[in-house]
N, C-alpha and C. Protein backbone atom coordinates (compact mmCIF):
# COMPACT_ATOMS: atom_id res chain seq x y z
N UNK A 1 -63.92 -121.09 -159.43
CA UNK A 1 -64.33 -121.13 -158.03
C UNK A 1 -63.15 -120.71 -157.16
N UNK A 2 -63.87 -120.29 -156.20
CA UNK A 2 -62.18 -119.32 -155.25
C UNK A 2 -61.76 -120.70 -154.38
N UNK A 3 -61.10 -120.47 -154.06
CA UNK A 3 -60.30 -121.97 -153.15
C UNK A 3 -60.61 -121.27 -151.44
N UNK A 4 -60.41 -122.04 -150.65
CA UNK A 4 -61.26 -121.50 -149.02
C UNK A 4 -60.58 -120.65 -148.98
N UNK A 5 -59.04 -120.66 -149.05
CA UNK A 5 -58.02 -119.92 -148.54
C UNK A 5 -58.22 -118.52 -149.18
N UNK A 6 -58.25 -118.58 -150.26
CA UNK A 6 -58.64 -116.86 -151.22
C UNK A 6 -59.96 -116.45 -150.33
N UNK A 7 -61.19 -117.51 -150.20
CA UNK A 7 -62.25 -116.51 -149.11
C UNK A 7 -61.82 -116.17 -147.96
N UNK A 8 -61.29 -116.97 -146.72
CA UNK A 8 -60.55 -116.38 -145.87
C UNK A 8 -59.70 -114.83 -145.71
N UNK A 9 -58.86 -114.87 -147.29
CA UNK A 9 -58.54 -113.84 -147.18
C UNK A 9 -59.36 -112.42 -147.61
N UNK A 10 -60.39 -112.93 -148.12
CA UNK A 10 -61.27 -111.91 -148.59
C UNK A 10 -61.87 -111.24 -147.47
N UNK A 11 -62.32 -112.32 -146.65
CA UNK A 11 -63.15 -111.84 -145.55
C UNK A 11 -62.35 -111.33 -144.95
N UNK A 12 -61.57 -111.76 -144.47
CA UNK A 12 -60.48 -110.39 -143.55
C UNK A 12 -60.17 -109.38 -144.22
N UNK A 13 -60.18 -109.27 -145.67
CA UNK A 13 -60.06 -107.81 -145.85
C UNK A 13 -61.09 -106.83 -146.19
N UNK A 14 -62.10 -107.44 -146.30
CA UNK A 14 -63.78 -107.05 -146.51
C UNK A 14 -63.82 -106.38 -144.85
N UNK A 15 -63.70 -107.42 -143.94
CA UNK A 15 -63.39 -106.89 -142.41
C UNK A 15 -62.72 -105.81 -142.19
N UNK A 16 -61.88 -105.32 -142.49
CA UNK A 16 -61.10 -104.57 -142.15
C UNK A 16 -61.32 -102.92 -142.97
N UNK A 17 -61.69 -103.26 -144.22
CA UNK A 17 -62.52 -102.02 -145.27
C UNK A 17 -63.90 -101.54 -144.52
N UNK A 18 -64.46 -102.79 -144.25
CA UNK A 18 -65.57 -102.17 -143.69
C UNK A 18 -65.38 -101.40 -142.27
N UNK A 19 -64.47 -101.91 -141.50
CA UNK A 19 -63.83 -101.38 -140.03
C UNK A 19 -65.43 -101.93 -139.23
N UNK A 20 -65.27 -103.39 -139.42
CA UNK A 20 -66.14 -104.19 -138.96
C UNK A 20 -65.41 -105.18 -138.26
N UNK A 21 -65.48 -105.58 -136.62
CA UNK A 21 -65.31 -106.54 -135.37
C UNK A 21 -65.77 -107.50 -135.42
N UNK A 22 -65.09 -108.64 -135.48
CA UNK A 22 -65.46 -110.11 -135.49
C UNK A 22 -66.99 -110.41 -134.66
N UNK A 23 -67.12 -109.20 -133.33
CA UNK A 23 -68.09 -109.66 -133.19
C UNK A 23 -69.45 -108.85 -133.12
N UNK A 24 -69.13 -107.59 -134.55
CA UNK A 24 -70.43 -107.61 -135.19
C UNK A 24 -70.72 -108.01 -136.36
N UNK A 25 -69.74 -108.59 -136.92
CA UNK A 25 -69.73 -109.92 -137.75
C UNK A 25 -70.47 -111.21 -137.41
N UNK A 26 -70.39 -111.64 -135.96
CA UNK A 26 -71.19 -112.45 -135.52
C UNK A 26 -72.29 -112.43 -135.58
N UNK A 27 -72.92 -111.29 -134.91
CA UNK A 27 -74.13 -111.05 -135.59
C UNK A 27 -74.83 -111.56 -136.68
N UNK A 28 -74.70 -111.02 -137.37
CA UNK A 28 -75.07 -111.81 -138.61
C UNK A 28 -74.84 -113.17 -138.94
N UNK A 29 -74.07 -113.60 -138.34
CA UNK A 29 -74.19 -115.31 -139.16
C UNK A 29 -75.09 -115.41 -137.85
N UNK A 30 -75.14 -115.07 -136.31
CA UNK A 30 -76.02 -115.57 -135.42
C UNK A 30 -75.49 -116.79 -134.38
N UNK A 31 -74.40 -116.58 -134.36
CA UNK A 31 -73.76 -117.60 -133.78
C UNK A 31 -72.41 -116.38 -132.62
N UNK A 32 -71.61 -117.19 -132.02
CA UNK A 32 -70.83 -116.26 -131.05
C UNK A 32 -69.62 -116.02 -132.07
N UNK A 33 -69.35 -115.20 -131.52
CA UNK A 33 -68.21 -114.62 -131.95
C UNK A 33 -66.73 -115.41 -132.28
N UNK A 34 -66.94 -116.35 -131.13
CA UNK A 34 -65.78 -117.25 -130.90
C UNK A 34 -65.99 -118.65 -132.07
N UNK A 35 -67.54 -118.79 -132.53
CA UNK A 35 -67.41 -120.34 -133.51
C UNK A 35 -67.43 -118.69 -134.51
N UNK A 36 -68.17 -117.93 -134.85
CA UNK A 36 -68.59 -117.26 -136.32
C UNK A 36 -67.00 -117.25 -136.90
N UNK A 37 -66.26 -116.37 -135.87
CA UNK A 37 -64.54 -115.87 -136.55
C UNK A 37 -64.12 -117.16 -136.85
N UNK A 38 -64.02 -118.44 -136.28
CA UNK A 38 -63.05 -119.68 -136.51
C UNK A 38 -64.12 -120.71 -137.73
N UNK A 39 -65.33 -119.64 -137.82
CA UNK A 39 -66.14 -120.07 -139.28
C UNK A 39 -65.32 -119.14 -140.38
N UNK A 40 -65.26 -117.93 -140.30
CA UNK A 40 -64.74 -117.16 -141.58
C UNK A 40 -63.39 -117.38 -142.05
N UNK A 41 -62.82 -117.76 -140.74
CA UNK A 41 -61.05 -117.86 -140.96
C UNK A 41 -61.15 -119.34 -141.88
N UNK A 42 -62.63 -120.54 -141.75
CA UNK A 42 -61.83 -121.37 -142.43
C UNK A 42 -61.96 -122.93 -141.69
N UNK A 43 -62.47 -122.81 -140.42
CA UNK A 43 -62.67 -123.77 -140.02
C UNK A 43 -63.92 -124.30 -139.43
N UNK A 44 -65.23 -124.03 -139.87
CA UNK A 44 -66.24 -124.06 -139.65
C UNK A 44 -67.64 -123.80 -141.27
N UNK A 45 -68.00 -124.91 -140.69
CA UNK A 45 -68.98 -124.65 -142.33
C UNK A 45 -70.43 -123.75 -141.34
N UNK A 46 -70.52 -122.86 -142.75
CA UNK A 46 -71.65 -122.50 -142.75
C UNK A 46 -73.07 -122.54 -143.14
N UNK A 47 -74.31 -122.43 -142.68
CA UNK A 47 -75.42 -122.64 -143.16
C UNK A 47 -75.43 -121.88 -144.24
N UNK A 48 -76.75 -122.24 -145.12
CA UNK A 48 -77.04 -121.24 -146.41
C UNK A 48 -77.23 -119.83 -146.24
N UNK A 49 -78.44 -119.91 -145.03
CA UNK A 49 -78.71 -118.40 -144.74
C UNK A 49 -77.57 -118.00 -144.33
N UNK A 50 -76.60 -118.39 -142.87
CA UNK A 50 -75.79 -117.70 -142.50
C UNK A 50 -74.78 -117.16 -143.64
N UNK A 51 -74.14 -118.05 -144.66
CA UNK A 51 -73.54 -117.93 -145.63
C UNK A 51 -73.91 -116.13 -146.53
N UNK A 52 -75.31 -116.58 -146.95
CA UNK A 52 -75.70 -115.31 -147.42
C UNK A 52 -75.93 -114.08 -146.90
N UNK A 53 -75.85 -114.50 -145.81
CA UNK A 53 -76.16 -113.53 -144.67
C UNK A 53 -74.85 -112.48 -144.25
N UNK A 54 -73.68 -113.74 -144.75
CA UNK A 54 -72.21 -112.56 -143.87
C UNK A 54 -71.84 -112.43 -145.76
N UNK A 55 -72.43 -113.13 -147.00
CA UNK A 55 -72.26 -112.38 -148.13
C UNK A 55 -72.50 -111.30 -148.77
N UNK A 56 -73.84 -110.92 -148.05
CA UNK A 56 -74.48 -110.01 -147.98
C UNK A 56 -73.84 -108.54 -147.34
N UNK A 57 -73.27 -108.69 -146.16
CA UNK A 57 -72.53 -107.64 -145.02
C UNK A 57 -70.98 -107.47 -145.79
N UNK A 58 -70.73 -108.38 -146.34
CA UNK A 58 -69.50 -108.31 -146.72
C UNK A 58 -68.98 -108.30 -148.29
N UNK A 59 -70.52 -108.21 -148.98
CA UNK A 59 -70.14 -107.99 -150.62
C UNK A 59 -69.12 -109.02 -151.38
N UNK A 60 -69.54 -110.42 -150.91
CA UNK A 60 -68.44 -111.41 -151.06
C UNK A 60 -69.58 -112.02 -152.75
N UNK A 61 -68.46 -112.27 -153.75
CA UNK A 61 -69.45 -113.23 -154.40
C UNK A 61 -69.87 -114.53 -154.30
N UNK A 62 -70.55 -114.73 -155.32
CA UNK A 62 -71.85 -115.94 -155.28
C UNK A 62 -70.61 -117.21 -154.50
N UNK A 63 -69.60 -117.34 -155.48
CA UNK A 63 -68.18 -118.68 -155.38
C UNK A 63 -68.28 -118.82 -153.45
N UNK A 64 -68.01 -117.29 -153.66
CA UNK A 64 -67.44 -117.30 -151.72
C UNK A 64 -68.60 -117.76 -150.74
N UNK A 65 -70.02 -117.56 -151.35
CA UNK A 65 -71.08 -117.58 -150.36
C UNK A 65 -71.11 -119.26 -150.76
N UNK A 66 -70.72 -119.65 -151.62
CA UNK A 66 -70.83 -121.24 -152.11
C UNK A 66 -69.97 -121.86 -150.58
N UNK A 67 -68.54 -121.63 -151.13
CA UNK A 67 -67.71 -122.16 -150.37
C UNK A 67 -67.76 -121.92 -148.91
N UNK A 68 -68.24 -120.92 -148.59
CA UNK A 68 -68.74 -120.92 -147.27
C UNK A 68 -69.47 -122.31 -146.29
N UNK A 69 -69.81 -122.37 -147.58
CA UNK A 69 -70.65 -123.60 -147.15
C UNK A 69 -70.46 -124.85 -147.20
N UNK A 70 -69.11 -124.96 -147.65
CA UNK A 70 -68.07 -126.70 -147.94
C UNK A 70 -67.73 -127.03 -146.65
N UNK A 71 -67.62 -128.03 -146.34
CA UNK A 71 -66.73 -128.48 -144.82
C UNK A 71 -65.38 -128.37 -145.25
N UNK A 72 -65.13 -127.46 -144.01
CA UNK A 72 -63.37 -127.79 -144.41
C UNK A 72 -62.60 -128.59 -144.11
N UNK A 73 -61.05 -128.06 -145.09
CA UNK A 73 -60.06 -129.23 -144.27
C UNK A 73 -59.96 -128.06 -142.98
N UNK A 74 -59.90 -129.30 -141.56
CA UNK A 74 -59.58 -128.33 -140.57
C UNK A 74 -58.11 -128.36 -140.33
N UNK A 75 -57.78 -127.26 -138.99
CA UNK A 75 -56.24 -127.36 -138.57
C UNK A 75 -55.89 -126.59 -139.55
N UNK A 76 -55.64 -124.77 -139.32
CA UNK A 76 -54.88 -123.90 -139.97
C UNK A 76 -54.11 -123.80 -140.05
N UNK A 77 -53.05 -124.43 -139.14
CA UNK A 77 -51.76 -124.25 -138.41
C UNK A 77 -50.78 -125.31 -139.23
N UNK A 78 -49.76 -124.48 -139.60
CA UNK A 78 -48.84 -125.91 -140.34
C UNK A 78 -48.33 -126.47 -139.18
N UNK A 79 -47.18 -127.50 -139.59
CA UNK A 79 -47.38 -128.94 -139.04
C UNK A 79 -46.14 -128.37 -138.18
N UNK A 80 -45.34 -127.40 -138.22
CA UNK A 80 -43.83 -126.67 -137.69
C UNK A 80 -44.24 -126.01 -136.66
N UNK A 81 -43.37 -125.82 -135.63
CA UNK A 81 -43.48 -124.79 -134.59
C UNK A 81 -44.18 -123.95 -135.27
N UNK A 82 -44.95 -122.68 -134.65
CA UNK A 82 -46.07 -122.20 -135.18
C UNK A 82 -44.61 -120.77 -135.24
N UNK A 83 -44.60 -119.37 -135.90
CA UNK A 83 -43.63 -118.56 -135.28
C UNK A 83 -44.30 -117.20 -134.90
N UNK A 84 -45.53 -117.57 -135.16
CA UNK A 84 -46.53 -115.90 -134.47
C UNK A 84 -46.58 -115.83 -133.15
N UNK A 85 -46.37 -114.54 -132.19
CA UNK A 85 -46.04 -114.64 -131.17
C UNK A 85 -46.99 -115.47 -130.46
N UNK A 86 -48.19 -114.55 -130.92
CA UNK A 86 -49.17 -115.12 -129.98
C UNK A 86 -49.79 -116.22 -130.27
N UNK A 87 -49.35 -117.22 -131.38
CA UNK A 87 -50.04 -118.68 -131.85
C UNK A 87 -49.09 -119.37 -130.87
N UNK A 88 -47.61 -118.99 -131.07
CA UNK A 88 -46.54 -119.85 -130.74
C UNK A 88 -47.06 -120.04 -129.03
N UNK A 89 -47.61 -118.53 -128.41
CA UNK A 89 -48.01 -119.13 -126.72
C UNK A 89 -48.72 -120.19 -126.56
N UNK A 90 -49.60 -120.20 -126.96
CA UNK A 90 -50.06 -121.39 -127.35
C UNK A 90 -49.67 -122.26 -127.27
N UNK A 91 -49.01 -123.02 -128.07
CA UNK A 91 -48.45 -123.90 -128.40
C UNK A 91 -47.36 -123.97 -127.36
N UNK A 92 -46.78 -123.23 -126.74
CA UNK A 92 -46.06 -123.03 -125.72
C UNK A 92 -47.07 -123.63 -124.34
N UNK A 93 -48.01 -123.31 -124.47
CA UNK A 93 -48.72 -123.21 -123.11
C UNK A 93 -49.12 -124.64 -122.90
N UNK A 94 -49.63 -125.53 -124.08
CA UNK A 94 -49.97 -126.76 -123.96
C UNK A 94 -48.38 -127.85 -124.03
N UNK A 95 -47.36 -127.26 -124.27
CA UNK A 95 -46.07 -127.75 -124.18
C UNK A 95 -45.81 -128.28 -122.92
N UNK A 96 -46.16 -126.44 -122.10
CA UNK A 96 -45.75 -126.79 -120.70
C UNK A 96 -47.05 -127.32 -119.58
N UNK A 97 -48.15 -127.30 -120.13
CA UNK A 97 -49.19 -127.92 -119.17
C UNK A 97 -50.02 -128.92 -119.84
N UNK A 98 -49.75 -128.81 -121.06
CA UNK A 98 -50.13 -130.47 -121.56
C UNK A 98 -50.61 -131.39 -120.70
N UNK A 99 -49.23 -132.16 -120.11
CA UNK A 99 -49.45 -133.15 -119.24
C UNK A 99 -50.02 -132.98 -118.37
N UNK A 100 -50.31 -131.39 -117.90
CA UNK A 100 -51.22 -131.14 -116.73
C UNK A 100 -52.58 -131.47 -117.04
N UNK A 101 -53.01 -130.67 -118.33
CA UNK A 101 -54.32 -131.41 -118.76
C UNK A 101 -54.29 -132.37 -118.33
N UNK A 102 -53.99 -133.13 -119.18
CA UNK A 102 -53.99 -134.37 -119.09
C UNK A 102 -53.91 -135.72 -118.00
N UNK A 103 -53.14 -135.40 -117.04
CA UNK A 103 -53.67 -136.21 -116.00
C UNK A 103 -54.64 -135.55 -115.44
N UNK A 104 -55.08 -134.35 -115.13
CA UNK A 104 -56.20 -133.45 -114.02
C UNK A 104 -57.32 -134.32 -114.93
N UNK A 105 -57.44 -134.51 -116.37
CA UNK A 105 -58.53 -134.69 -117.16
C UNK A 105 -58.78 -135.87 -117.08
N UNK A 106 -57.65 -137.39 -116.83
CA UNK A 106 -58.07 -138.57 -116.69
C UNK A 106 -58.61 -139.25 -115.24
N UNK A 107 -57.96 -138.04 -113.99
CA UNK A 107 -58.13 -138.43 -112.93
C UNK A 107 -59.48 -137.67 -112.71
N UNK A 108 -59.95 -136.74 -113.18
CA UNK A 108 -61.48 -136.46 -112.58
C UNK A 108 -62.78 -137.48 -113.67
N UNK A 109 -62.23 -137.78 -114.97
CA UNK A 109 -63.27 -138.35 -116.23
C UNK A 109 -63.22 -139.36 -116.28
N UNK A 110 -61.99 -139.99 -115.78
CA UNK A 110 -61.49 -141.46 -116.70
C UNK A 110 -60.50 -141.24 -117.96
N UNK A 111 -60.04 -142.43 -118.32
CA UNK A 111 -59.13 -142.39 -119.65
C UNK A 111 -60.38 -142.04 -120.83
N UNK A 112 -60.29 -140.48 -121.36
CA UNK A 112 -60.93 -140.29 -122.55
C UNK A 112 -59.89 -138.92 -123.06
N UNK A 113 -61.12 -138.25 -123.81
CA UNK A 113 -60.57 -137.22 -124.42
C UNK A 113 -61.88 -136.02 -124.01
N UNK A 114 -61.13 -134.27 -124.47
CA UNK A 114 -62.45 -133.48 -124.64
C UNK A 114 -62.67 -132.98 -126.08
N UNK A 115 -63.19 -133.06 -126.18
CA UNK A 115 -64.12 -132.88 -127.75
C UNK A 115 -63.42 -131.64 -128.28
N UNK A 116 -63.53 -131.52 -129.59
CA UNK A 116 -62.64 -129.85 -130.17
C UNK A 116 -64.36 -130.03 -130.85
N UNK A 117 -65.13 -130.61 -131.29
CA UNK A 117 -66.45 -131.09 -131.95
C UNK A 117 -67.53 -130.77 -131.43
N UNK A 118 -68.02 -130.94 -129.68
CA UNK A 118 -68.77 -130.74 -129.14
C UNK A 118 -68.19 -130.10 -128.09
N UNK A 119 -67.90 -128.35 -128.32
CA UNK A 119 -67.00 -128.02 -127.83
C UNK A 119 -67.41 -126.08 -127.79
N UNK A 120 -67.08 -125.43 -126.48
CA UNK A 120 -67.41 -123.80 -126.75
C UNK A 120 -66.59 -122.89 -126.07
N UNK A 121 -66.23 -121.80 -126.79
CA UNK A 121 -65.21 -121.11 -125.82
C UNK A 121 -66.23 -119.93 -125.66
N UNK A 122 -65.14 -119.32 -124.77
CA UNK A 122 -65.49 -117.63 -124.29
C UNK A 122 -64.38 -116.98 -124.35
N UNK A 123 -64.30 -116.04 -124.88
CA UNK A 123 -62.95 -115.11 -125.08
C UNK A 123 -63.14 -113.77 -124.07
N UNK A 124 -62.73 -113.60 -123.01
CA UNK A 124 -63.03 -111.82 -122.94
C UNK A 124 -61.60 -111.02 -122.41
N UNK A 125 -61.84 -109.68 -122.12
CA UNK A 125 -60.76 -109.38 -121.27
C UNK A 125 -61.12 -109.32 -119.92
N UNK A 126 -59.91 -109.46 -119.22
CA UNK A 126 -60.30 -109.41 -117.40
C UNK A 126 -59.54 -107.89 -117.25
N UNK A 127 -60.03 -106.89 -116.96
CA UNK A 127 -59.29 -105.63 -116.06
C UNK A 127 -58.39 -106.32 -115.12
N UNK A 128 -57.43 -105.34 -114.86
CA UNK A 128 -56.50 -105.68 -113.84
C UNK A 128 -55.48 -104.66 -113.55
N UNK A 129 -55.11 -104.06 -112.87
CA UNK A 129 -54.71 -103.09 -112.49
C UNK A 129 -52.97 -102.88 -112.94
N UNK A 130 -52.61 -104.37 -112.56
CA UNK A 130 -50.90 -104.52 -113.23
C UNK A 130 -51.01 -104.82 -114.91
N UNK A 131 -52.25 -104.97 -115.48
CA UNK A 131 -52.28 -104.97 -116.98
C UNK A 131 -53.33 -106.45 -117.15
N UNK A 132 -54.35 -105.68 -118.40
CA UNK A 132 -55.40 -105.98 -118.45
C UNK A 132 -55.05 -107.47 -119.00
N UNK A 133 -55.82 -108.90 -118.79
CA UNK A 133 -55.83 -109.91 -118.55
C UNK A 133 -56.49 -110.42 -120.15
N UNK A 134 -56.21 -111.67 -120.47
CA UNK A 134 -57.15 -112.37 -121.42
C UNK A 134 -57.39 -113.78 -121.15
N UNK A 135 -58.93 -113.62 -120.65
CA UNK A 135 -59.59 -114.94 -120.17
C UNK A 135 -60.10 -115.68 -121.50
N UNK A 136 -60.08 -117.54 -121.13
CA UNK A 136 -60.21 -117.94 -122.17
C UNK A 136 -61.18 -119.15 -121.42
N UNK A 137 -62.40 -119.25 -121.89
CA UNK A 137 -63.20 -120.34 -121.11
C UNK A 137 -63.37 -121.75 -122.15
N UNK A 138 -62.87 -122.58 -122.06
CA UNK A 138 -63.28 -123.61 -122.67
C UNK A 138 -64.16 -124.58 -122.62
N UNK A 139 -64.85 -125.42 -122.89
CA UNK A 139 -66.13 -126.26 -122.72
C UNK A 139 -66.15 -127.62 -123.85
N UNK A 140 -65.59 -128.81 -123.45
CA UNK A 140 -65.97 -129.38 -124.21
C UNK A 140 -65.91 -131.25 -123.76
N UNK A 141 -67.16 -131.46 -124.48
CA UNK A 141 -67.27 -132.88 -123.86
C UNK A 141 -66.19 -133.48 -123.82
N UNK A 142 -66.75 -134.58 -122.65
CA UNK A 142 -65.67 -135.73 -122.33
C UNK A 142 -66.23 -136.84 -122.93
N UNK A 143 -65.26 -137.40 -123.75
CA UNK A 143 -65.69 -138.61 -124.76
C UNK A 143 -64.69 -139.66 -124.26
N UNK A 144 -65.55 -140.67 -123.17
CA UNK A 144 -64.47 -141.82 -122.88
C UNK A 144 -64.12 -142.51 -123.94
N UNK A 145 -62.53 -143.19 -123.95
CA UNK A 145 -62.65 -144.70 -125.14
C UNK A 145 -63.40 -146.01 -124.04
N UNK A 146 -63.83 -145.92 -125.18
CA UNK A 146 -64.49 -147.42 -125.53
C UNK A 146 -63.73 -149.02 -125.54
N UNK A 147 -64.45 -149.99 -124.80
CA UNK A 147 -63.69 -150.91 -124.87
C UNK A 147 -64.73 -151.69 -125.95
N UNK A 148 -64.02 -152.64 -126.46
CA UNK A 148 -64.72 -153.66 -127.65
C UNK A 148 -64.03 -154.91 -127.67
């Protein structure tokens, strides 16, 4: 049986042979672009059909269309500063506005959290004349704690 990580890498290179876009990849599993890719990379289980469905587009075997379908371990990211440019912004960005979240989020909700679970992005580009932009929309419930 292939281990997630060997399908992951399959699919990105099945992706890339075929000179196929994450989001006509989406397509086919039927879901957005933004859960389908963070399904293939590894962090998202898939249905049966969808499974067979991107096995099918992507000539993956029976093992991979299996494992497709395991829940994963989530969190791709090792546990170290991340050192890819563009992971590390990231990680940069919640460094420096973290705490911004975070109080803007307790003073409009209450003391909770927002969901990574019940949760949706939007990825696009914004035009812009001094250099084209990358918008990132996030969406995800507010789950107060609980007192007991």
């Amino acid at each position: 049986m292939m281990t997630r990580a060997e399908v992951t890498e399959l699919i990105v290179a099945r992706k890339i042979d075929k000179k196929l876009s994450w989001a006509e990849i989406a397509k086919t599993v039927g879901q957005s672009k933004e859960w389908s890719t963070a399904a293939l990379l590894g962090q998202m289980t898939l249905t049966e059909e969808q499974a067979r469905a991107v096995g099918k587009l992507l000539d993956l075997p029976d093992d991979a269309v299996l494992q497709l379908q395991v829940v994963p371990y989530k969190g791709s990211l090792p546990t170290a500063v991340p050192t890819d440019p563009l992971i590390y912004r990231f990680y940069e960005l919640v460094n420096v506005y973290g705490t911004t979240f975070k109080e803007l989020i307790h003073e409009e909700f209450g003391d909770g959290i927002m969901s990574a679970i019940d949760f949706k992005m939007d990825l696009s580009r914004e035009a812009d004349p001094k250099g084209d932009r990358v918008q990132i929309v996030m969406s995800g419930k507010f789950l107060p704690y609980k007192t007991y």
